[in-house]
Protein backbone atom coordinates (compact mmCIF):
# COMPACT_ATOMS: atom_id res chain seq x y z
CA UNK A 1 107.36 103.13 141.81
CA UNK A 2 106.54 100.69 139.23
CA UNK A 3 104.87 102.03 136.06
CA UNK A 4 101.66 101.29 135.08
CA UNK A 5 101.93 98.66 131.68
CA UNK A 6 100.12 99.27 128.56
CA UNK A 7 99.33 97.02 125.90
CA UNK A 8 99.05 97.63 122.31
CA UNK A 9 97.52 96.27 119.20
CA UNK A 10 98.45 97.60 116.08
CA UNK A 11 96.44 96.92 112.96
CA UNK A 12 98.26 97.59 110.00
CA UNK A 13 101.66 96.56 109.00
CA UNK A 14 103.16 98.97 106.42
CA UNK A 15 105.50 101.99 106.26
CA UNK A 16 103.69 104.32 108.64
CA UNK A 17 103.49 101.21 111.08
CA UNK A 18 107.16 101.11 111.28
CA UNK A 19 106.68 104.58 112.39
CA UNK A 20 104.24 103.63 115.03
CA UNK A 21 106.15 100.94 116.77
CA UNK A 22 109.61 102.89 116.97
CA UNK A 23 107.73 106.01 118.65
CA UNK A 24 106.77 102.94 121.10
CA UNK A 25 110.27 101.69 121.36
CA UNK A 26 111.59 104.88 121.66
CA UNK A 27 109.34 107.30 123.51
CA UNK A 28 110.26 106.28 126.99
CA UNK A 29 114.30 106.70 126.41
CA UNK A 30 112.86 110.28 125.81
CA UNK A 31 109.73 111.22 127.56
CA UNK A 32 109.46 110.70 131.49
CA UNK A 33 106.19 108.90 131.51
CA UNK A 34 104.08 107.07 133.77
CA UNK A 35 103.50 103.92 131.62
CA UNK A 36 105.62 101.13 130.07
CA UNK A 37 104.31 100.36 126.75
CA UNK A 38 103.87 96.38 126.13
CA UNK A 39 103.75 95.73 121.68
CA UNK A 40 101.34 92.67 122.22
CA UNK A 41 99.81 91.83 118.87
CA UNK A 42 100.54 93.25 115.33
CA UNK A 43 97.26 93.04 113.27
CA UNK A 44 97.07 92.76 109.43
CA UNK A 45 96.07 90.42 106.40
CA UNK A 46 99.77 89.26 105.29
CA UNK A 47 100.94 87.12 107.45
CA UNK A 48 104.27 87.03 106.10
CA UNK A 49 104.35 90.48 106.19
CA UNK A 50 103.11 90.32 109.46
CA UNK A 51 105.98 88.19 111.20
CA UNK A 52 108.90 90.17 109.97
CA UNK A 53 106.89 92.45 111.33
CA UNK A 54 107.34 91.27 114.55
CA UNK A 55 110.51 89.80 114.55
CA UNK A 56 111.84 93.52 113.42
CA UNK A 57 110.24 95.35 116.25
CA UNK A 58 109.25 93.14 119.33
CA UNK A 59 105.73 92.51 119.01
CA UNK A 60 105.12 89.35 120.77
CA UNK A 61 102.34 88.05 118.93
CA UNK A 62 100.85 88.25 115.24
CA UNK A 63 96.68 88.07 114.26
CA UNK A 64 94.84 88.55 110.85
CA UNK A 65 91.21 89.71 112.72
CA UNK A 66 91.08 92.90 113.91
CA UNK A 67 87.27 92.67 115.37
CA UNK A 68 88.61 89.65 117.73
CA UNK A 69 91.87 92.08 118.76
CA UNK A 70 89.93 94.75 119.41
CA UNK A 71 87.74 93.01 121.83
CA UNK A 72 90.37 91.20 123.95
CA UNK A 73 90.52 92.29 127.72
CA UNK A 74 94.02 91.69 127.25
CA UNK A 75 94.44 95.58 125.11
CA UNK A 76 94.73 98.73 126.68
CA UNK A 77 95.40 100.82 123.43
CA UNK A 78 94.40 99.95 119.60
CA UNK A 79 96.28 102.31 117.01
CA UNK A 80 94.91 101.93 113.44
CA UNK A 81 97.62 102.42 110.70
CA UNK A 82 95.58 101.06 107.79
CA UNK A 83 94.08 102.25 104.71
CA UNK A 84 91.84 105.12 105.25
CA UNK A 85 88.46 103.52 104.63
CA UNK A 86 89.32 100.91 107.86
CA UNK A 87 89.74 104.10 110.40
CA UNK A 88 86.31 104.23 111.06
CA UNK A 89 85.11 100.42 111.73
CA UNK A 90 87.94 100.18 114.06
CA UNK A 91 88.23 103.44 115.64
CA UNK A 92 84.56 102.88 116.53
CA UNK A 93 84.56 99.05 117.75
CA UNK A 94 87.68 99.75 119.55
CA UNK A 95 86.22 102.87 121.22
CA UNK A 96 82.75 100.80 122.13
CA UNK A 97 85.17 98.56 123.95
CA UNK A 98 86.58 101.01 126.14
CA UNK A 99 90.03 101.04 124.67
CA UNK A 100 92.42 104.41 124.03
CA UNK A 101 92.21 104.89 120.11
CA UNK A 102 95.34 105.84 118.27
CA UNK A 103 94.04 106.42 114.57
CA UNK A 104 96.43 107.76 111.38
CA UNK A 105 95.48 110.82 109.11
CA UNK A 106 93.40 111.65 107.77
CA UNK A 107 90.64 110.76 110.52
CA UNK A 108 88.27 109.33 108.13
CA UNK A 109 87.09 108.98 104.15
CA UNK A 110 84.23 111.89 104.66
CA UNK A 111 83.27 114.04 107.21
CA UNK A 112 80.18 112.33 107.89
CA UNK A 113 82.47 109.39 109.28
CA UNK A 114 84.51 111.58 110.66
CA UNK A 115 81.64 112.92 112.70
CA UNK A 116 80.70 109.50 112.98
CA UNK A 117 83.91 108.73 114.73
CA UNK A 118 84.49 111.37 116.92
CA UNK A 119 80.33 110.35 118.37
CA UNK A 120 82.05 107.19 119.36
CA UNK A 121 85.71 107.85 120.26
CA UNK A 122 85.06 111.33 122.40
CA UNK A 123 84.06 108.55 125.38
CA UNK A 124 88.04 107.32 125.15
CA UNK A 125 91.37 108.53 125.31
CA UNK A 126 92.19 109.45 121.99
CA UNK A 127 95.56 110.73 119.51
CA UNK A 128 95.55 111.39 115.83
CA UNK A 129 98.90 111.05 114.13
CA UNK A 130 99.32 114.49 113.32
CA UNK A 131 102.99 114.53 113.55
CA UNK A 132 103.94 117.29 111.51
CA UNK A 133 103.10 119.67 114.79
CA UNK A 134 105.52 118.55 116.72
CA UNK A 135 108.13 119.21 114.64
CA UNK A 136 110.37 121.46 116.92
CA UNK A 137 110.80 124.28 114.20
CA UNK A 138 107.09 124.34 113.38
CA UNK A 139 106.26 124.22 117.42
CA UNK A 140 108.71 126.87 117.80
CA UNK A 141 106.99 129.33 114.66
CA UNK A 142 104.05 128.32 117.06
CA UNK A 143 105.62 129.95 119.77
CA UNK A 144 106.79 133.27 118.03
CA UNK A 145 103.26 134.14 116.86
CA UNK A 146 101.07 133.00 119.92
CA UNK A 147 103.99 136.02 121.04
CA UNK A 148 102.95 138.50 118.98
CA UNK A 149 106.58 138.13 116.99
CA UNK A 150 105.02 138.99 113.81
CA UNK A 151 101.90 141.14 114.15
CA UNK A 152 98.98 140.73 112.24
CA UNK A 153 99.09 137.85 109.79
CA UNK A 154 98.21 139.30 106.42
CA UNK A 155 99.57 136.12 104.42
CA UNK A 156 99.57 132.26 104.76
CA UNK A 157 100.94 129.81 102.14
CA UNK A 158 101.76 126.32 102.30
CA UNK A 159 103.09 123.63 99.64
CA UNK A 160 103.10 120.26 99.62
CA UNK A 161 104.64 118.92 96.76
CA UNK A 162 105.34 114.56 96.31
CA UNK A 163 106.20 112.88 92.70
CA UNK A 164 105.05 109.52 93.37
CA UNK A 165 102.13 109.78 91.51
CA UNK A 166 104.28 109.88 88.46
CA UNK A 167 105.54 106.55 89.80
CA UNK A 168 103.70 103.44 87.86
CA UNK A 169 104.93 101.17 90.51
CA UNK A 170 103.28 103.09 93.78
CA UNK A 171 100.27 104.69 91.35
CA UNK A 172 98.41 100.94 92.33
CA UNK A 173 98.26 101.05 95.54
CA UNK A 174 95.43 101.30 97.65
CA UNK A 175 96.03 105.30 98.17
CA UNK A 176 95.42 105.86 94.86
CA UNK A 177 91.66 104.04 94.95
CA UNK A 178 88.70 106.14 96.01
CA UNK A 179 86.89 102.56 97.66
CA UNK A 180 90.03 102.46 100.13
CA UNK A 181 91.86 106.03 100.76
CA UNK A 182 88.60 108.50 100.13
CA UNK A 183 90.69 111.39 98.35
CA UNK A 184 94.19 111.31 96.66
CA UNK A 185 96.48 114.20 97.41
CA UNK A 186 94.38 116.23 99.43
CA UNK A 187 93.68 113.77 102.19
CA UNK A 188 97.34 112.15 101.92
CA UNK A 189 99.19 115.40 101.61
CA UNK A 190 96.92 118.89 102.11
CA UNK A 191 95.73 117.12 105.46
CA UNK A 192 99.33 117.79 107.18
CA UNK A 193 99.23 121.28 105.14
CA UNK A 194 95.82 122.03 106.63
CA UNK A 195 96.33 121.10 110.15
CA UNK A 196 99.72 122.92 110.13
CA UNK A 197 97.68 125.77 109.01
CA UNK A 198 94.80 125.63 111.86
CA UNK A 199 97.27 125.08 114.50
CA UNK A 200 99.94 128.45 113.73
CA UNK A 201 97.30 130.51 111.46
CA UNK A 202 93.85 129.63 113.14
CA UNK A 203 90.41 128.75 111.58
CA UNK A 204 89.57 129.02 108.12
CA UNK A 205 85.95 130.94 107.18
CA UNK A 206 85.86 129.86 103.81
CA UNK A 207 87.72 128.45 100.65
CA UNK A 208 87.66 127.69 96.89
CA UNK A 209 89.66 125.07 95.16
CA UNK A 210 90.18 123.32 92.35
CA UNK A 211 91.41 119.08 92.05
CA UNK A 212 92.62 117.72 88.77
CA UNK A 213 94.42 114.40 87.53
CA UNK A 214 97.04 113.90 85.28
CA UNK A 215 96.96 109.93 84.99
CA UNK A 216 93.67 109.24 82.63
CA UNK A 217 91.05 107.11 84.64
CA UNK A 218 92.13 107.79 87.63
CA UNK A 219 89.34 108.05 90.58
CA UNK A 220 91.58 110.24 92.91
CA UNK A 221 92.92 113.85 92.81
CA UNK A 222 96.34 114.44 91.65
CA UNK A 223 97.04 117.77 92.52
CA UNK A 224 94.52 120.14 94.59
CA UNK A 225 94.85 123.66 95.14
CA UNK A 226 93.06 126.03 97.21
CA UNK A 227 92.47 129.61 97.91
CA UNK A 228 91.42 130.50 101.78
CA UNK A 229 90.14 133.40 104.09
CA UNK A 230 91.21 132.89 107.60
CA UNK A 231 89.38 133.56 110.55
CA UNK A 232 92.01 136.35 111.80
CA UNK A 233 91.88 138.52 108.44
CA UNK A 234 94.38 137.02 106.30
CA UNK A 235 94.26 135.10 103.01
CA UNK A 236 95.91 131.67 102.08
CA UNK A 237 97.02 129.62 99.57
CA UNK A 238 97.65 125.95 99.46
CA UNK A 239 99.07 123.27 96.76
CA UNK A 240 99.31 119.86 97.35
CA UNK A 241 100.06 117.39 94.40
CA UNK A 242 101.95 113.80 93.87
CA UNK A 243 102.86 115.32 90.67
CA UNK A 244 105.61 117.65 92.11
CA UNK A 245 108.58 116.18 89.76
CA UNK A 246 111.89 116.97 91.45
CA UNK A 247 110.27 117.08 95.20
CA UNK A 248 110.04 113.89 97.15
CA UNK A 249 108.18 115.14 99.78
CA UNK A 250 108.48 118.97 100.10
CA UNK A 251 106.34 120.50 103.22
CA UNK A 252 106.61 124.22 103.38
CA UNK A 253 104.79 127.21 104.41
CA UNK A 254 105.38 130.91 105.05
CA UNK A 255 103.69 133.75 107.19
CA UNK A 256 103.88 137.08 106.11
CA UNK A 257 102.54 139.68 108.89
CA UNK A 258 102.57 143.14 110.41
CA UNK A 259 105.95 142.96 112.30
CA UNK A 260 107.65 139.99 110.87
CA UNK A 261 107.80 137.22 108.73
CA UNK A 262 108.29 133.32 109.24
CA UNK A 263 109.50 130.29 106.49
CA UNK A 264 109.47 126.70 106.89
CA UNK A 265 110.52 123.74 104.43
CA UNK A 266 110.79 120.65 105.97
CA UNK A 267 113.93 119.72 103.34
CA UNK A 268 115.72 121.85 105.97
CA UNK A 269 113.85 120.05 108.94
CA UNK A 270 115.58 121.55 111.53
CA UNK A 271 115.81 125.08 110.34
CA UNK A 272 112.81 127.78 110.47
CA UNK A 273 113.83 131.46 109.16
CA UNK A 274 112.40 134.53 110.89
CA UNK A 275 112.50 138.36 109.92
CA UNK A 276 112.11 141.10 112.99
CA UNK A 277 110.67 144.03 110.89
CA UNK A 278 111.07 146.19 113.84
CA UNK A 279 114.99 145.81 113.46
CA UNK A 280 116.72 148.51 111.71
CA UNK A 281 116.10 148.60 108.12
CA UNK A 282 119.87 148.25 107.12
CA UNK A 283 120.00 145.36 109.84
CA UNK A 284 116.49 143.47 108.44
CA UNK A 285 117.65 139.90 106.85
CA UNK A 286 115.97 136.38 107.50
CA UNK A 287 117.44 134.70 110.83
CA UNK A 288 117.74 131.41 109.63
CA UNK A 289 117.76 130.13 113.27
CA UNK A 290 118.43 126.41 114.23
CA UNK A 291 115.71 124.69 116.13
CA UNK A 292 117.74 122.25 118.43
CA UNK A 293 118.13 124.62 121.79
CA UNK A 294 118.80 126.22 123.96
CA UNK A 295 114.55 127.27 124.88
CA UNK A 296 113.64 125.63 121.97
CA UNK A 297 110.36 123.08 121.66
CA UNK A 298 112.01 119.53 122.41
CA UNK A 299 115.07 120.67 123.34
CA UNK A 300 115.09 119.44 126.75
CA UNK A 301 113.47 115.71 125.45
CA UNK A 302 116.22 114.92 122.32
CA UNK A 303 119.89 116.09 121.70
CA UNK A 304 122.45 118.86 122.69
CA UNK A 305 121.85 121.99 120.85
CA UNK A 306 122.92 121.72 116.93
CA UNK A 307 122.56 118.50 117.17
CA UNK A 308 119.66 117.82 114.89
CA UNK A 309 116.62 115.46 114.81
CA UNK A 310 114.39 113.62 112.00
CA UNK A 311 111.18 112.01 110.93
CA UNK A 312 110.86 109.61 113.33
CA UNK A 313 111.08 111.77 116.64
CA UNK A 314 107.99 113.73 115.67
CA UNK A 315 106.21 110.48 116.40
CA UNK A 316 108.10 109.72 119.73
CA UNK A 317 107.10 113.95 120.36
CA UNK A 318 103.32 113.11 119.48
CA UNK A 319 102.78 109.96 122.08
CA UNK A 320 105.35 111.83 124.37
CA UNK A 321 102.75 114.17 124.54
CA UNK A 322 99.93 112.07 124.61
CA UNK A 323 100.93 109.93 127.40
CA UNK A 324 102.35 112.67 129.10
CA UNK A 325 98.64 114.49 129.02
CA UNK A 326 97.40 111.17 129.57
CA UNK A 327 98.82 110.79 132.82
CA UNK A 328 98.16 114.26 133.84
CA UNK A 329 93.69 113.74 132.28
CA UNK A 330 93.88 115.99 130.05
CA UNK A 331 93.42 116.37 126.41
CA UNK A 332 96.09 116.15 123.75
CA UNK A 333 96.83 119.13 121.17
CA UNK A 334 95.80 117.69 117.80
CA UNK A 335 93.51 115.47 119.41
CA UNK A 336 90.19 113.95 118.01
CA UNK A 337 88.53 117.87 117.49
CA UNK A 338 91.47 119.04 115.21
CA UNK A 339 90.88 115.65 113.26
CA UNK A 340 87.83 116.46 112.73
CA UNK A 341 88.43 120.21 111.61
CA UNK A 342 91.02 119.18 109.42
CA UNK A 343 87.99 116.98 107.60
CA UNK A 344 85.57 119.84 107.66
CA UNK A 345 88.00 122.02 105.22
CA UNK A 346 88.93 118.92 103.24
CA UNK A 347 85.14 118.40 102.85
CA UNK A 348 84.48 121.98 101.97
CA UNK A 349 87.57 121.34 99.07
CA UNK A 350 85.79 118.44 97.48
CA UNK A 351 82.27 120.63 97.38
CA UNK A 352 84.34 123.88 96.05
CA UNK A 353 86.25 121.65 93.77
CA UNK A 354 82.43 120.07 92.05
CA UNK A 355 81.05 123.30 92.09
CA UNK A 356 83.34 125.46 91.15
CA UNK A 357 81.85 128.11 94.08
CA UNK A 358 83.62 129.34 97.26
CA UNK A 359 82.55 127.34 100.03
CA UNK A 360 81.79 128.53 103.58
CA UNK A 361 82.67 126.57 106.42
């Protein structure tokens, strides 16, 4: 049977865009879904940039106005990989049109947009590029708890540590402006750290943080760190900073409970170490278990087992998903709500951090 065609515009034209249009390349070599996806117009403000764009990934045509775009009969799906403070003009024109919203993370600049958002979008399809989930070692941790693998969580900590802050050439760009990106590392970085967090450790009750800066004048956090209580009893503890000299772009967390323990760090992106407390004591050691198959998350969708995967299939996972759950009307995991619970604790860290007070949620 012939597959029903989608057609995409993409506004944006960057790094994370590159992203975007090889999950669309790639997701139906992996994924056996009901739709061909059609890259019909790449959206942005350089058109240079804009046509090597193109040329580089097969989108057939170029534009500079996203409200004429987003209006054409022509587009199935908009997918918004711009600077933060465009997510919500677009999300919500695009969703008033009747088009499936794809939107990058963090949803929104405040949670009042957020919530401003999700008003319009919750009448359309919708997916939030919150890859990080479906990395198959993090899915799999998923797995092991939602099985009871390791008890009652006492402890949950998470890093997220990035050094291009200390970078003069990348310390201009538009991530580092409150007008265009809303909040510095905590929306770029504690976002993934947060959701990760929601999604294997549940909701948070209540936080206090602190934000700083290190580069004078600067009108966006630095570094943020935050102490949590979680809705299931246990206490966390996050860092996220663009000041972590030596780390590129360290993701980790661990999970410290009754009957076992779990460790992630996405410099060993395929890897996830486990500890069975309910082994013999002279047999109790961290697995450090391979997430690549056999009865592993993905295994069945990418390569043999031991044969590993990388950044860019987490984005083929996440629409693989989407369009999968698309197909089948229902929602997506990480969909529009967890956007929007992700901004409620980021909110909550920008009133702990001015107040110096624990903040409830």
């Amino acid at each position: 049977m012939a597959k029903q065609t989608l057609n995409i515009a993409m506004i944006g034209s960057g790094f994370i865009a590159k992203a975007h249009s090889n999950a669309f390349r790639q997701v139906s070599h992996f994924f056996n879904v009901p739709y061909d996806l059609n890259l019909k117009v790449i959206c942005g403000r350089n058109q240079t940039k804009l046509e090597a764009g193109a040329a580089q990934w097969g989108w057939q045509e170029t534009a500079m106005d996203w409200k004429a775009v987003v209006s054409r009969p022509d587009i199935d799906i908009v997918d918004i990989a711009v600077p933060n403070s465009l997510h919500a003009p677009i999300a919500i024109a695009a969703a008033q049109a009747g088009k499936i919203v794809f939107c990058e993370k963090p949803l929104a600049t405040s949670l009042a947009e957020a919530e401003t958002m999700a008003q319009a979008m919750r009448k359309v399809p919708t997916l939030v590029w919150f890859n990080y989930r479906r990395i198959p070692a993090v899915a799999f941790a998923k797995r092991l708890i939602s099985e009871g693998r390791i008890g009652q969580t006492y402890h949950y900590r998470a890093l997220y540590l990035n050094q291009s802050g200390s970078d003069p050439s990348k310390a201009t760009t538009w991530r580092y402006r409150t007008s265009e990106a809303g909040m510095g590392a905590a929306g770029d970085l504690l976002s993934h750290s947060i959701d990760s967090a929601l999604y294997l450790n549940g909701p948070i009750t209540e936080l206090t943080a602190i934000t700083h800066n290190f580069a004078p004048g600067r009108d966006v956090d630095d570094a943020t760190l935050l102490l949590a209580h979680f809705a299931n009893g246990s206490i966390g503890t996050f860092e996220a900073t663009r000041y972590g000299v030596g780390c590129r772009n360290r993701k980790t967390f661990e999970i410290n409970g009754s009957k076992g323990m779990l460790r992630f760090d996405m410099d060993e992106f395929n890897q996830l170490e486990f500890l069975d407390v309910t082994d013999p004591p002279n047999l109790q050691a961290p697995r450090n278990l391979t997430v690549t198959g056999p009865d592993h998350p993905y295994s069945e969708n990418f390569w043999k087992p031991a044969h590993i995967i990388g950044y860019e299939h987490t984005f083929i996972a996440t629409l693989g998903d989407f369009l999968s759950a698309l197909a089948r009307k229902e929602p997506l995991q990480a969909d529009l709500e967890s956007a929007v619970e992700v901004q409620r604790v980021l909110d909550a860290v920008e009133r702990s951090a001015q107040s110096r007070t624990w903040v409830k949620l």
